[in-house]
N, C-alpha and C. Protein backbone atom coordinates (compact mmCIF):
# COMPACT_ATOMS: atom_id res chain seq x y z
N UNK A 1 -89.41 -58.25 -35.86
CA UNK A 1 -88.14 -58.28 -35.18
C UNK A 1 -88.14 -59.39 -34.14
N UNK A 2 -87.13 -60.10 -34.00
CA UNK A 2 -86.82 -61.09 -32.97
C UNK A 2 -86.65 -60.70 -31.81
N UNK A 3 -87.18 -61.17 -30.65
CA UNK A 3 -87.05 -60.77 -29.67
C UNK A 3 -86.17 -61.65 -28.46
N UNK A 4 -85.30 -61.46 -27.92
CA UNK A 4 -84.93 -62.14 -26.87
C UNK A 4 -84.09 -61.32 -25.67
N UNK A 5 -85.22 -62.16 -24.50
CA UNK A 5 -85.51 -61.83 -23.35
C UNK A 5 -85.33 -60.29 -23.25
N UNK A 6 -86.91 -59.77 -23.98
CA UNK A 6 -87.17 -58.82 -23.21
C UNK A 6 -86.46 -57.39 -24.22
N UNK A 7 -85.49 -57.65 -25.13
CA UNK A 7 -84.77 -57.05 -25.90
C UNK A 7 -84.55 -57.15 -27.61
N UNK A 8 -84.76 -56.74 -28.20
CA UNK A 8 -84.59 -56.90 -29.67
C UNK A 8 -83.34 -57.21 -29.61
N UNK A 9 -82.98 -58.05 -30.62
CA UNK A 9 -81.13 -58.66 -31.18
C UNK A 9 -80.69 -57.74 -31.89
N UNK A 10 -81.63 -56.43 -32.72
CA UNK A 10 -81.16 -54.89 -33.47
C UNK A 10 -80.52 -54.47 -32.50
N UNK A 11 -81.66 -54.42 -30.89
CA UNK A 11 -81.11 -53.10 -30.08
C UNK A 11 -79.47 -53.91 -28.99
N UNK A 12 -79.53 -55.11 -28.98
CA UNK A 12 -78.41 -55.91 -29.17
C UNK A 12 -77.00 -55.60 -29.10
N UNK A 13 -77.14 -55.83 -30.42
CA UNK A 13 -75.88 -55.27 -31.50
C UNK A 13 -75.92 -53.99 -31.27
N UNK A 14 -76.24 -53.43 -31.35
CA UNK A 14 -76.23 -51.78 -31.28
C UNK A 14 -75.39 -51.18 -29.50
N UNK A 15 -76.32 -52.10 -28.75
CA UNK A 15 -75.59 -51.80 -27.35
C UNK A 15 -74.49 -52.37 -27.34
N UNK A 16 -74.11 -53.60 -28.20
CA UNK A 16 -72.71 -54.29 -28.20
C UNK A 16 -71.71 -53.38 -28.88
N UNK A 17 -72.00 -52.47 -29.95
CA UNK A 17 -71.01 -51.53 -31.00
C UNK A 17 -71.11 -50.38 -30.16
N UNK A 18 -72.11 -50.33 -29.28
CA UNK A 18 -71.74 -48.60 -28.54
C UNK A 18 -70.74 -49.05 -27.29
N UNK A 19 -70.51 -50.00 -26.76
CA UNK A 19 -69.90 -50.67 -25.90
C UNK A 19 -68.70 -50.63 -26.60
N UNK A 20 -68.21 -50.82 -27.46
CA UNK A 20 -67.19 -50.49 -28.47
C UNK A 20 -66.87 -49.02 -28.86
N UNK A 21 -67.50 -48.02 -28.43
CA UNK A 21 -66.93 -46.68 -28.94
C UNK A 21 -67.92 -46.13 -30.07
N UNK A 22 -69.06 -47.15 -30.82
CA UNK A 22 -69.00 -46.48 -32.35
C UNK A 22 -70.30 -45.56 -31.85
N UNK A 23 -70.16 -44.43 -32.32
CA UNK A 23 -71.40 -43.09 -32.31
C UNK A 23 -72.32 -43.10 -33.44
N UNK A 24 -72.18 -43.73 -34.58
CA UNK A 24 -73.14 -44.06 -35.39
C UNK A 24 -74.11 -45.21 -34.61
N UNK A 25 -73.43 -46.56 -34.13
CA UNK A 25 -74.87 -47.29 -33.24
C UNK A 25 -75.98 -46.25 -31.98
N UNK A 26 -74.79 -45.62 -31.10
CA UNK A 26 -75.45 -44.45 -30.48
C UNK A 26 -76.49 -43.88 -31.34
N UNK A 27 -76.53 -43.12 -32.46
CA UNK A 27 -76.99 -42.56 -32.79
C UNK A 27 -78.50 -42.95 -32.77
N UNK A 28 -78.18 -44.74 -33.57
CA UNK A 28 -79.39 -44.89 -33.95
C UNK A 28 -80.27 -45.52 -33.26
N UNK A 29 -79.76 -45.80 -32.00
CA UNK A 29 -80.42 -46.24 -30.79
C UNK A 29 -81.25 -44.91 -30.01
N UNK A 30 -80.51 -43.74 -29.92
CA UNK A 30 -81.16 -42.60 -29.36
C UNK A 30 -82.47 -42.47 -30.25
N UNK A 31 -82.15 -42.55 -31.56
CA UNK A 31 -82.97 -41.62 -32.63
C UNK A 31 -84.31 -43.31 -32.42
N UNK A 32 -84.17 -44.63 -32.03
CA UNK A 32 -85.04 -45.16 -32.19
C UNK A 32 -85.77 -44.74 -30.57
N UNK A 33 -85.65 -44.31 -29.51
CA UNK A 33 -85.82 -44.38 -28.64
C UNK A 33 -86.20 -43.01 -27.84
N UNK A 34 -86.30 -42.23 -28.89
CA UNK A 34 -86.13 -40.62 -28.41
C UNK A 34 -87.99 -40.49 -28.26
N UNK A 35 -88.82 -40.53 -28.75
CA UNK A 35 -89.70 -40.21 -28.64
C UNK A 35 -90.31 -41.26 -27.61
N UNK A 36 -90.43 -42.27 -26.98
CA UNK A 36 -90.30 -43.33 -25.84
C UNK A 36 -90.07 -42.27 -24.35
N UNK A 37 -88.58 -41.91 -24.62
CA UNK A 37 -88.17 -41.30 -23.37
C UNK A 37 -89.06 -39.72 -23.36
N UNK A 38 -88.88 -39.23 -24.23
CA UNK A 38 -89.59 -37.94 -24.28
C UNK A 38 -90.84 -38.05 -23.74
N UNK A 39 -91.88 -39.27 -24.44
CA UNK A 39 -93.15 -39.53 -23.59
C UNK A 39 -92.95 -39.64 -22.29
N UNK A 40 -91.93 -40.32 -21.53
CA UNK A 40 -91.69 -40.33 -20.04
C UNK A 40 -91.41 -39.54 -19.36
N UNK A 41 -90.95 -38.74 -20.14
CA UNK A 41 -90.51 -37.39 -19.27
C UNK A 41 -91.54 -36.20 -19.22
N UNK A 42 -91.94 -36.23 -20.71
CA UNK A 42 -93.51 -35.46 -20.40
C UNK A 42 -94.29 -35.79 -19.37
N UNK A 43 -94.87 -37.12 -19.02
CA UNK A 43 -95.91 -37.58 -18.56
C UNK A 43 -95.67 -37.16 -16.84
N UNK A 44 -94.24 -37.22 -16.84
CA UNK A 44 -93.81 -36.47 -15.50
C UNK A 44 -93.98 -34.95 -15.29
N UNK A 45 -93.28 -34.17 -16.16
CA UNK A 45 -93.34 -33.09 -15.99
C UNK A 45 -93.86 -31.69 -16.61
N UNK A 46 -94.71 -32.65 -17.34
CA UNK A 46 -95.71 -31.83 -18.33
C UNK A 46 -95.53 -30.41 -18.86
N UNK A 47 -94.14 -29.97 -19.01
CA UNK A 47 -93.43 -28.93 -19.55
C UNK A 47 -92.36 -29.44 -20.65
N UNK A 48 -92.78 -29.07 -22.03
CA UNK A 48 -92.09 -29.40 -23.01
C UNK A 48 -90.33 -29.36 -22.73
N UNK A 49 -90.19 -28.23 -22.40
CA UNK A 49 -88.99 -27.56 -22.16
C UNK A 49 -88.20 -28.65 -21.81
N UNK A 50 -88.33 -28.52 -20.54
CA UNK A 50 -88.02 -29.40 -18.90
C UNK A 50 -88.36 -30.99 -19.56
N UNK A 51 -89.04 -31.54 -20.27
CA UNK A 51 -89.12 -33.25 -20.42
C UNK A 51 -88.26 -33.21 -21.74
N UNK A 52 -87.48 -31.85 -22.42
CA UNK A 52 -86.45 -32.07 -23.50
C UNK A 52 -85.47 -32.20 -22.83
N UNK A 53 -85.43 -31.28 -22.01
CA UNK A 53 -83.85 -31.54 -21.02
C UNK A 53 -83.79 -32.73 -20.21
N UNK A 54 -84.46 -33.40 -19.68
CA UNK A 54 -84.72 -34.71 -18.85
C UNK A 54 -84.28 -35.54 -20.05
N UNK A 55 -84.77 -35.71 -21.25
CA UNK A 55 -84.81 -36.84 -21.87
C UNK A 55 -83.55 -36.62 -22.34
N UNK A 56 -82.73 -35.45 -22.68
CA UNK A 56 -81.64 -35.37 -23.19
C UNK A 56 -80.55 -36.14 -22.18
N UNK A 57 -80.67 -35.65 -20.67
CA UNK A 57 -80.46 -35.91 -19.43
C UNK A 57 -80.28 -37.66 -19.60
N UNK A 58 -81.37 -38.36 -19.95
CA UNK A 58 -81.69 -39.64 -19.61
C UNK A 58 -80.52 -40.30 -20.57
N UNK A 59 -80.32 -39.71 -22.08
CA UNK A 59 -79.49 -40.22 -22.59
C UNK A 59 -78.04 -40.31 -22.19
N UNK A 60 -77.58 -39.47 -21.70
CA UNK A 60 -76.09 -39.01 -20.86
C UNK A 60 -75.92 -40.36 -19.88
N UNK A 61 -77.12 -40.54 -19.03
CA UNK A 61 -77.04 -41.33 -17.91
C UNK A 61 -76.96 -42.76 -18.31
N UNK A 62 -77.74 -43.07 -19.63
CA UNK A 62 -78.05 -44.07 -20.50
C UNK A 62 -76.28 -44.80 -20.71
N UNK A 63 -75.58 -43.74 -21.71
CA UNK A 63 -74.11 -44.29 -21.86
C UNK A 63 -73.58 -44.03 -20.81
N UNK A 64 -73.39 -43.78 -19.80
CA UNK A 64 -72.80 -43.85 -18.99
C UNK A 64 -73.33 -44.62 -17.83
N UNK A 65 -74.36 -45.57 -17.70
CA UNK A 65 -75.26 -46.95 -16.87
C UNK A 65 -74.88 -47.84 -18.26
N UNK A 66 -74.83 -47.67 -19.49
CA UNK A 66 -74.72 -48.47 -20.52
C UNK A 66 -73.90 -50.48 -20.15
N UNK A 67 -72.67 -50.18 -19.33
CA UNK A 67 -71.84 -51.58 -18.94
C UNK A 67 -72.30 -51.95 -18.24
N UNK A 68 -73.51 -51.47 -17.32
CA UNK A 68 -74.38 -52.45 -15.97
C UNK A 68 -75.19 -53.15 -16.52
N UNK A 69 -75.74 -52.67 -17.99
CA UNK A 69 -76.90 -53.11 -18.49
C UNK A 69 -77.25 -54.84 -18.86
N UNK A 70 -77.83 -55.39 -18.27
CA UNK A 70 -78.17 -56.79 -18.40
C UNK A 70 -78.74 -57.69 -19.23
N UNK A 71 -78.87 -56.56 -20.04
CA UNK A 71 -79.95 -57.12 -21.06
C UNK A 71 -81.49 -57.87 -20.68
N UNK A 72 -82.10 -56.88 -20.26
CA UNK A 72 -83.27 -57.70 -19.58
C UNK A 72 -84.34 -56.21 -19.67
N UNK A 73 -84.65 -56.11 -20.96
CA UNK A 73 -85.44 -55.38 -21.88
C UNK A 73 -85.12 -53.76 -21.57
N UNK A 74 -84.48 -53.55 -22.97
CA UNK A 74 -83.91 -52.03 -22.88
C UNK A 74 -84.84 -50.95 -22.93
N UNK A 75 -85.73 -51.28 -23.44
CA UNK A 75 -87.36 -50.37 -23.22
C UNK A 75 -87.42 -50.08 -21.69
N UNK A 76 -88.01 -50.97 -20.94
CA UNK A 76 -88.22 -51.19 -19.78
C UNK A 76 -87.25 -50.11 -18.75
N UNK A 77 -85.67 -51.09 -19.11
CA UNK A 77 -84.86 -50.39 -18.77
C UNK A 77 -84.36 -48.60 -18.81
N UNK A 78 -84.26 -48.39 -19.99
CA UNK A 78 -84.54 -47.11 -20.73
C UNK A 78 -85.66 -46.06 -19.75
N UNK A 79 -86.46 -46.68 -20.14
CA UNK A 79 -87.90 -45.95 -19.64
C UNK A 79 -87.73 -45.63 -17.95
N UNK A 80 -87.30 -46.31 -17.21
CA UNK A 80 -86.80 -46.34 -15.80
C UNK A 80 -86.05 -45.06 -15.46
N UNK A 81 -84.74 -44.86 -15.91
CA UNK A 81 -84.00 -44.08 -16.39
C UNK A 81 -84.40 -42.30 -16.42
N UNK A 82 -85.72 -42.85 -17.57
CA UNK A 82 -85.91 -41.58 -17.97
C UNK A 82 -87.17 -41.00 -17.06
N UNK A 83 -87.85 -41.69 -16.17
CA UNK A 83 -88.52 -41.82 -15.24
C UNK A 83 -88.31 -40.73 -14.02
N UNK A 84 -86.84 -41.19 -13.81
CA UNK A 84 -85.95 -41.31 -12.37
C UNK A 84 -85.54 -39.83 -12.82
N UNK A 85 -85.05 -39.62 -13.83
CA UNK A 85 -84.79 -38.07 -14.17
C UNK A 85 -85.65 -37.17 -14.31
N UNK A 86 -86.97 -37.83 -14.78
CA UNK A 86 -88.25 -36.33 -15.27
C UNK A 86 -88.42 -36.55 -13.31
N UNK A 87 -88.41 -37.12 -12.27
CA UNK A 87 -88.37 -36.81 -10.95
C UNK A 87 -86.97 -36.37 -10.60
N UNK A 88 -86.31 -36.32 -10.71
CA UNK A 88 -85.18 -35.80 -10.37
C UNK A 88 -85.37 -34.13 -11.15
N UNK A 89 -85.49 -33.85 -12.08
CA UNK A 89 -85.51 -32.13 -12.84
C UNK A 89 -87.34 -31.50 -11.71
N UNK A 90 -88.27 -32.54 -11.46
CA UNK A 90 -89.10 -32.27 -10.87
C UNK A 90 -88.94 -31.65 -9.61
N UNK A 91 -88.32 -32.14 -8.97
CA UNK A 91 -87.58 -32.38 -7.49
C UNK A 91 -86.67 -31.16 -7.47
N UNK A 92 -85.93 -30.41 -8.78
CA UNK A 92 -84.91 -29.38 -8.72
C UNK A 92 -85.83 -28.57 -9.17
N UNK A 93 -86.99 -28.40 -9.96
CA UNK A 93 -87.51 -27.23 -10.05
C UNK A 93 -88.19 -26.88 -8.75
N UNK A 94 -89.11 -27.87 -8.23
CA UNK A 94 -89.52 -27.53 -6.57
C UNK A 94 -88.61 -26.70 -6.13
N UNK A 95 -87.29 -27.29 -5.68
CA UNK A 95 -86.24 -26.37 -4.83
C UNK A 95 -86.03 -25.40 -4.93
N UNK A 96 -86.23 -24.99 -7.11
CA UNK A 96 -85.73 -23.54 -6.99
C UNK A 96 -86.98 -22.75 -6.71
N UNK A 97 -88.40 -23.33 -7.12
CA UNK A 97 -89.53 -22.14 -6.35
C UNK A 97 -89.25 -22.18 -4.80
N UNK A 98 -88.75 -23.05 -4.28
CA UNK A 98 -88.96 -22.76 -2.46
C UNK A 98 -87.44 -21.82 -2.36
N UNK A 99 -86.46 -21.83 -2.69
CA UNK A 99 -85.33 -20.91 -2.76
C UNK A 99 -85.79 -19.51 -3.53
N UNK A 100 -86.62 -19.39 -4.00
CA UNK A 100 -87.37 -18.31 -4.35
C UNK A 100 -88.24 -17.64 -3.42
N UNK A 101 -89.00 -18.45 -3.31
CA UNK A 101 -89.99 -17.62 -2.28
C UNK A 101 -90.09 -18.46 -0.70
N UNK A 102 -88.30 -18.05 -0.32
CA UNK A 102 -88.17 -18.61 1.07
C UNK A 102 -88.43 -17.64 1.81
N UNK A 103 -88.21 -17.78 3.36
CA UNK A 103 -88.53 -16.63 4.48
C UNK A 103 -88.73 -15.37 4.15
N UNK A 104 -88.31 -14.39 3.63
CA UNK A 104 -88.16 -13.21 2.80
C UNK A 104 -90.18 -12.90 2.51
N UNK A 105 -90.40 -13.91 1.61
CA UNK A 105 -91.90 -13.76 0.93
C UNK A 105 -92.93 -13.96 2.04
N UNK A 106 -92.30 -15.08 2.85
CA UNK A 106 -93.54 -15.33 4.40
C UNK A 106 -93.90 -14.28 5.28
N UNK A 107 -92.45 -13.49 5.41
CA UNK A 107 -92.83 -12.21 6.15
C UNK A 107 -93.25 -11.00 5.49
N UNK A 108 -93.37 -10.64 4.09
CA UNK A 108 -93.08 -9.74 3.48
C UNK A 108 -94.32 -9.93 2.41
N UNK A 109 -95.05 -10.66 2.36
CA UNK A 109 -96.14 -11.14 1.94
C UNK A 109 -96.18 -10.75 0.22
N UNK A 110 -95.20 -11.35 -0.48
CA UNK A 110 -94.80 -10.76 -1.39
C UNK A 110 -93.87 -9.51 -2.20
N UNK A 111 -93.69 -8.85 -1.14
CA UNK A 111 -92.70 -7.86 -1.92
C UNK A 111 -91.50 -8.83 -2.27
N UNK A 112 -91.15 -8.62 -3.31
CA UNK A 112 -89.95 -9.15 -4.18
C UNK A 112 -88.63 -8.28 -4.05
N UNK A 113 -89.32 -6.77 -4.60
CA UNK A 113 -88.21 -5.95 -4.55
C UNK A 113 -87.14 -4.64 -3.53
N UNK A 114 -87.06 -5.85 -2.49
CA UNK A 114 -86.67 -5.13 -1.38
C UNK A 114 -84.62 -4.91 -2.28
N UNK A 115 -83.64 -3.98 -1.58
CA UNK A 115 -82.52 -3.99 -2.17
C UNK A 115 -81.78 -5.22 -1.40
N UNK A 116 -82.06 -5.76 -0.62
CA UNK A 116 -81.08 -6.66 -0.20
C UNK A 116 -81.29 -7.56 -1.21
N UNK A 117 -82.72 -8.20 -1.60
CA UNK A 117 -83.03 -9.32 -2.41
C UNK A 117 -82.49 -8.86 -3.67
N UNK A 118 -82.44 -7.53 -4.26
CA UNK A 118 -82.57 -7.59 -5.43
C UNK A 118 -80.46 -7.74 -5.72
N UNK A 119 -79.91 -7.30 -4.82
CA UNK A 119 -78.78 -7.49 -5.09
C UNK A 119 -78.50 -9.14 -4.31
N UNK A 120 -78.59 -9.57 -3.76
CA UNK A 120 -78.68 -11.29 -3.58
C UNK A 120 -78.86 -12.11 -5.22
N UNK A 121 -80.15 -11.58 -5.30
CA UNK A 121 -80.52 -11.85 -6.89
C UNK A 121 -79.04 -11.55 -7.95
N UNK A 122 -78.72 -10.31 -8.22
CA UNK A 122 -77.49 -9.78 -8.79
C UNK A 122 -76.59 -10.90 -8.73
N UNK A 123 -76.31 -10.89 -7.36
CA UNK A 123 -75.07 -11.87 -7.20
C UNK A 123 -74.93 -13.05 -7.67
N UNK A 124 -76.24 -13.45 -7.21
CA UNK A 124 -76.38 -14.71 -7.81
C UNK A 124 -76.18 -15.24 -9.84
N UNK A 125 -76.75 -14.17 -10.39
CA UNK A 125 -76.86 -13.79 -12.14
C UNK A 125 -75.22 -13.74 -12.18
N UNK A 126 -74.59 -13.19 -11.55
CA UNK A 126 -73.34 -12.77 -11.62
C UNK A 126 -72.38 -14.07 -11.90
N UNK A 127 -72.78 -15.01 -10.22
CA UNK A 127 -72.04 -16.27 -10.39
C UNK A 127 -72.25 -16.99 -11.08
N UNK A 128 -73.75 -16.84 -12.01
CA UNK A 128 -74.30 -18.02 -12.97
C UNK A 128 -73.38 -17.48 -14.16
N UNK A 129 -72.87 -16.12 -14.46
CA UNK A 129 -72.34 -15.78 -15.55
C UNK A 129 -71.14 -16.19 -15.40
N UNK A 130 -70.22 -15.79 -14.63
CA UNK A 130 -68.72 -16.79 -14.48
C UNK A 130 -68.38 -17.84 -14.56
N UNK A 131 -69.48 -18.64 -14.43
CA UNK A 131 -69.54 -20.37 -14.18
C UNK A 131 -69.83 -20.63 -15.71
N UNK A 132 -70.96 -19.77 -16.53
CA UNK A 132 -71.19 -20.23 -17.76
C UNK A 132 -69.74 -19.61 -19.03
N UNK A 133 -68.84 -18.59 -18.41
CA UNK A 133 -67.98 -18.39 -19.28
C UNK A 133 -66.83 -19.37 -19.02
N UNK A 134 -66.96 -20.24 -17.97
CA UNK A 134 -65.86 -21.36 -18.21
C UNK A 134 -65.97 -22.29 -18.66
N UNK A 135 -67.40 -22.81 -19.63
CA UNK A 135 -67.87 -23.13 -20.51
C UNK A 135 -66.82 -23.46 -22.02
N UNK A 136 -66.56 -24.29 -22.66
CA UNK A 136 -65.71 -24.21 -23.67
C UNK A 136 -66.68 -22.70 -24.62
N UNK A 137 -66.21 -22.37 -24.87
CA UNK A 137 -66.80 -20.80 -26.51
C UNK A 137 -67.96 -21.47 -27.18
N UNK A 138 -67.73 -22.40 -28.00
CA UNK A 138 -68.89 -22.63 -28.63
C UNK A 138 -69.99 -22.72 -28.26
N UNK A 139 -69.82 -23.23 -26.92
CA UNK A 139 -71.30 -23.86 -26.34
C UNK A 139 -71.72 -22.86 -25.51
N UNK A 140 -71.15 -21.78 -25.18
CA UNK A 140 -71.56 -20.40 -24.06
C UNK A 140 -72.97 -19.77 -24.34
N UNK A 141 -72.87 -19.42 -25.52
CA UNK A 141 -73.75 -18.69 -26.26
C UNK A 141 -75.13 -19.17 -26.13
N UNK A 142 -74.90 -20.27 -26.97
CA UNK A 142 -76.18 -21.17 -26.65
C UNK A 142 -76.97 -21.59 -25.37
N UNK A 143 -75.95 -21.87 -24.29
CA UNK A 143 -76.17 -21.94 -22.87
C UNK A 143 -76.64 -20.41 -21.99
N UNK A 144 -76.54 -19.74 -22.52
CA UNK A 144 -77.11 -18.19 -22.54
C UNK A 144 -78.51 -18.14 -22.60
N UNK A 145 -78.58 -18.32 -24.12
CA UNK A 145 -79.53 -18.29 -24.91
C UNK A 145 -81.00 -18.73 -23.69
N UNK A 146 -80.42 -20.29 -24.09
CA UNK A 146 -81.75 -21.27 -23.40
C UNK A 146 -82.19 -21.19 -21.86
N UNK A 147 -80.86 -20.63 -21.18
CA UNK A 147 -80.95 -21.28 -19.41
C UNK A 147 -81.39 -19.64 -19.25
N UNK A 148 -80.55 -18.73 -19.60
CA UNK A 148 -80.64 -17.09 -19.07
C UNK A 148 -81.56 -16.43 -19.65
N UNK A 149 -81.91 -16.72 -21.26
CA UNK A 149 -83.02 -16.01 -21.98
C UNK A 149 -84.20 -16.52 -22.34
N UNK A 150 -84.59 -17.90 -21.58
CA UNK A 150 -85.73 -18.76 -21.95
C UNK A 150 -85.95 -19.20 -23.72
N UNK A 151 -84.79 -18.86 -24.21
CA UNK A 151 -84.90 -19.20 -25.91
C UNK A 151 -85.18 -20.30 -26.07
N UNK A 152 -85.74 -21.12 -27.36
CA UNK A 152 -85.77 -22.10 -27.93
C UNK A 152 -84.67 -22.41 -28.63
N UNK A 153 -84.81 -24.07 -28.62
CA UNK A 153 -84.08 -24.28 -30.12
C UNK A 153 -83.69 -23.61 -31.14
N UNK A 154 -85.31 -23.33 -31.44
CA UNK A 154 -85.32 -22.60 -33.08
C UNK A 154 -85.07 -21.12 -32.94
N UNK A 155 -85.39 -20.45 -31.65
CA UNK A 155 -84.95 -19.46 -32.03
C UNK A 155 -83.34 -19.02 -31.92
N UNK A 156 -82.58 -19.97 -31.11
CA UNK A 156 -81.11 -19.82 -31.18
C UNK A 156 -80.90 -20.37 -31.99
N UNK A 157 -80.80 -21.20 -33.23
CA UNK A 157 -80.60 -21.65 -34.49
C UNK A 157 -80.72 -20.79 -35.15
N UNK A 158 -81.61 -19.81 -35.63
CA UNK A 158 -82.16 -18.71 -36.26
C UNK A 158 -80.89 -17.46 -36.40
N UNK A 159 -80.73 -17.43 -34.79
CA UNK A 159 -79.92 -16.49 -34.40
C UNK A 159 -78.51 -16.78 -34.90
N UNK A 160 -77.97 -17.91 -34.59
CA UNK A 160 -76.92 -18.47 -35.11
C UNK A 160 -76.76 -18.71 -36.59
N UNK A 161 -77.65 -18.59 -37.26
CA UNK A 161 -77.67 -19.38 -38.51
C UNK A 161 -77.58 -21.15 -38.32
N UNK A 162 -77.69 -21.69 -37.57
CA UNK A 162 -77.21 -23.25 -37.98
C UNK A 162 -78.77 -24.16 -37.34
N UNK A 163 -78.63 -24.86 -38.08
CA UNK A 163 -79.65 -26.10 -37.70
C UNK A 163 -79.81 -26.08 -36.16
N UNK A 164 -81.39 -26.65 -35.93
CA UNK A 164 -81.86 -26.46 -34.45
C UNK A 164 -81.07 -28.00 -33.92
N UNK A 165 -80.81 -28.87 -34.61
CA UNK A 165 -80.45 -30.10 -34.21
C UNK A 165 -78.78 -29.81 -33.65
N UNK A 166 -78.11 -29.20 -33.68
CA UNK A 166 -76.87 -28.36 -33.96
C UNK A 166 -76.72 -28.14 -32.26
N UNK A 167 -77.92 -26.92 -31.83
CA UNK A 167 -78.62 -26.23 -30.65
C UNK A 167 -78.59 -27.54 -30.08
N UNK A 168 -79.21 -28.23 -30.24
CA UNK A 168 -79.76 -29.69 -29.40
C UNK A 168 -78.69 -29.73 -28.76
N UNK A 169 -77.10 -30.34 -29.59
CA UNK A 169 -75.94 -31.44 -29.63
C UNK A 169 -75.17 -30.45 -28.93
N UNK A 170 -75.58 -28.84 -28.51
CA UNK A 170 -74.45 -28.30 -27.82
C UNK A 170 -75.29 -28.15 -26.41
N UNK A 171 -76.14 -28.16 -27.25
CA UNK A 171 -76.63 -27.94 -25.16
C UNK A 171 -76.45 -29.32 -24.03
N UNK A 172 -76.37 -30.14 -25.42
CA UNK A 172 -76.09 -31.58 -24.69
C UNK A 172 -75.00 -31.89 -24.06
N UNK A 173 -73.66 -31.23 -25.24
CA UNK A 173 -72.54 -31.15 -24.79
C UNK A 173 -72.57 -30.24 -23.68
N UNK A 174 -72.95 -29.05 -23.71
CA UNK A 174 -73.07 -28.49 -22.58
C UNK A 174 -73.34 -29.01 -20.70
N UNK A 175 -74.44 -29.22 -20.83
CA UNK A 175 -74.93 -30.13 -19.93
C UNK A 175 -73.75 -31.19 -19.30
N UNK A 176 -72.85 -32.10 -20.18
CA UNK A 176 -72.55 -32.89 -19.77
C UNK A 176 -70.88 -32.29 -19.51
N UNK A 177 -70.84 -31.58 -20.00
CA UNK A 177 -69.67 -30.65 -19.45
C UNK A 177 -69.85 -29.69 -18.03
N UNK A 178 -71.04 -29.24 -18.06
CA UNK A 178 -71.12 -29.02 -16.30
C UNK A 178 -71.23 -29.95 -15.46
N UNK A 179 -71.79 -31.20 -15.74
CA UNK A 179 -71.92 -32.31 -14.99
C UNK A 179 -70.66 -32.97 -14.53
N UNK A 180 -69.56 -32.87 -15.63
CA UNK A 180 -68.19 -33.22 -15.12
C UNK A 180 -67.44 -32.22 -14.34
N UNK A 181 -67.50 -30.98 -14.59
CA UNK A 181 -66.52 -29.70 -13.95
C UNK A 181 -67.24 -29.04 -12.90
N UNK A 182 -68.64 -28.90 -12.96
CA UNK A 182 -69.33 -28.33 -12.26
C UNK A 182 -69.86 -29.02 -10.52
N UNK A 183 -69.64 -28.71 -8.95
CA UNK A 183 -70.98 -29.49 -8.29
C UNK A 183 -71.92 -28.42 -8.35
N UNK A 184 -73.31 -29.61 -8.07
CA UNK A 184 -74.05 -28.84 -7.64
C UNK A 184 -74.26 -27.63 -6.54
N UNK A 185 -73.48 -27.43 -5.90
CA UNK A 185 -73.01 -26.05 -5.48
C UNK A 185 -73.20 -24.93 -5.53
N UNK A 186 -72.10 -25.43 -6.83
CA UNK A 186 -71.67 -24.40 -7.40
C UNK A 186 -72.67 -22.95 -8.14
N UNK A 187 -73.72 -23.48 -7.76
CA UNK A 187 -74.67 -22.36 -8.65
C UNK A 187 -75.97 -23.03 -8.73
């Protein structure tokens, strides 16, 4: 493959037709580049789970940084990206163990199940459930599944009947549908 500055003339064209709208170049730019970002996000956060959602993450941020892009090696670039996110999901899982075991655990030297906490807790499950039923339908379920029931892919595919790649493309949609309607705030 030809290379110039720093960029293949394949991956090129491809950023020039996704710049244009077409989801088939998307496609085949993710699908050349997916296991790249996935390594980056592992190497950060050494939880399969968490470096699928980062890398899924990285792609979202990818088309949407896509018109800044300079062409000055999309690897490089790419990889940055997906970098900045396996620290960024790093950085939000920290928060939620210290929002877990804040003041409450220092004095209490572990008891968990006092009733104030456990209904705090409640409340909280409660607002995560309202927030996930304003969710478009299709994608609820699935967003259930993975965030509330620790499921896999395969096993919500299973459940559903439909391809795990299916699971992937809604949680993706998912994701990027809280990212527009949702702040961080909010839950």
């Amino acid at each position: 493959m030809v290379r110039r500055g720093g960029a293949s003339i394949q991956d090129e064209l491809l950023i020039k037709k996704i710049k244009t709208g077409n989801q088939q170049a998307l496609r085949l730019l993710i699908e050349r580049y997916k296991h790249h970002v996935f390594k980056v996000t592992m190497s950060v956060l050494h939880d399969e789970k968490a470096a699928e959602d980062a890398a899924q993450e990285t792609f979202i941020k990818m088309v949407d940084a896509l018109p800044s892009y300079q062409h000055q090696g999309f690897k490089t670039w790419l990889g940055r990206i997906a970098f900045h996110k396996a620290i960024d999901s790093r950085r939000k899982q920290q928060r939620m163990k210290e929002d877990v075991s804040g003041p409450y655990h220092e004095y209490h030297h572990g008891q968990v199940d006092s009733a104030e906490e456990q209904v705090l807790l409640q409340e909280r499950k409660q607002r995560i459930r309202d927030q996930i039923e304003q969710l478009p339908e299709k994608l609820q379920f699935a967003v259930r599944c993975y965030y509330l029931e620790g499921m896999s892919y395969a096993e919500i595919a299973n459940q559903l009947d439909l391809a795990e790649k299916t699971i992937e493309v809604r949680l993706y949609r998912a994701r990027k549908w809280m990212k527009a309607h949702w702040k961080e705030d909010d839950f």
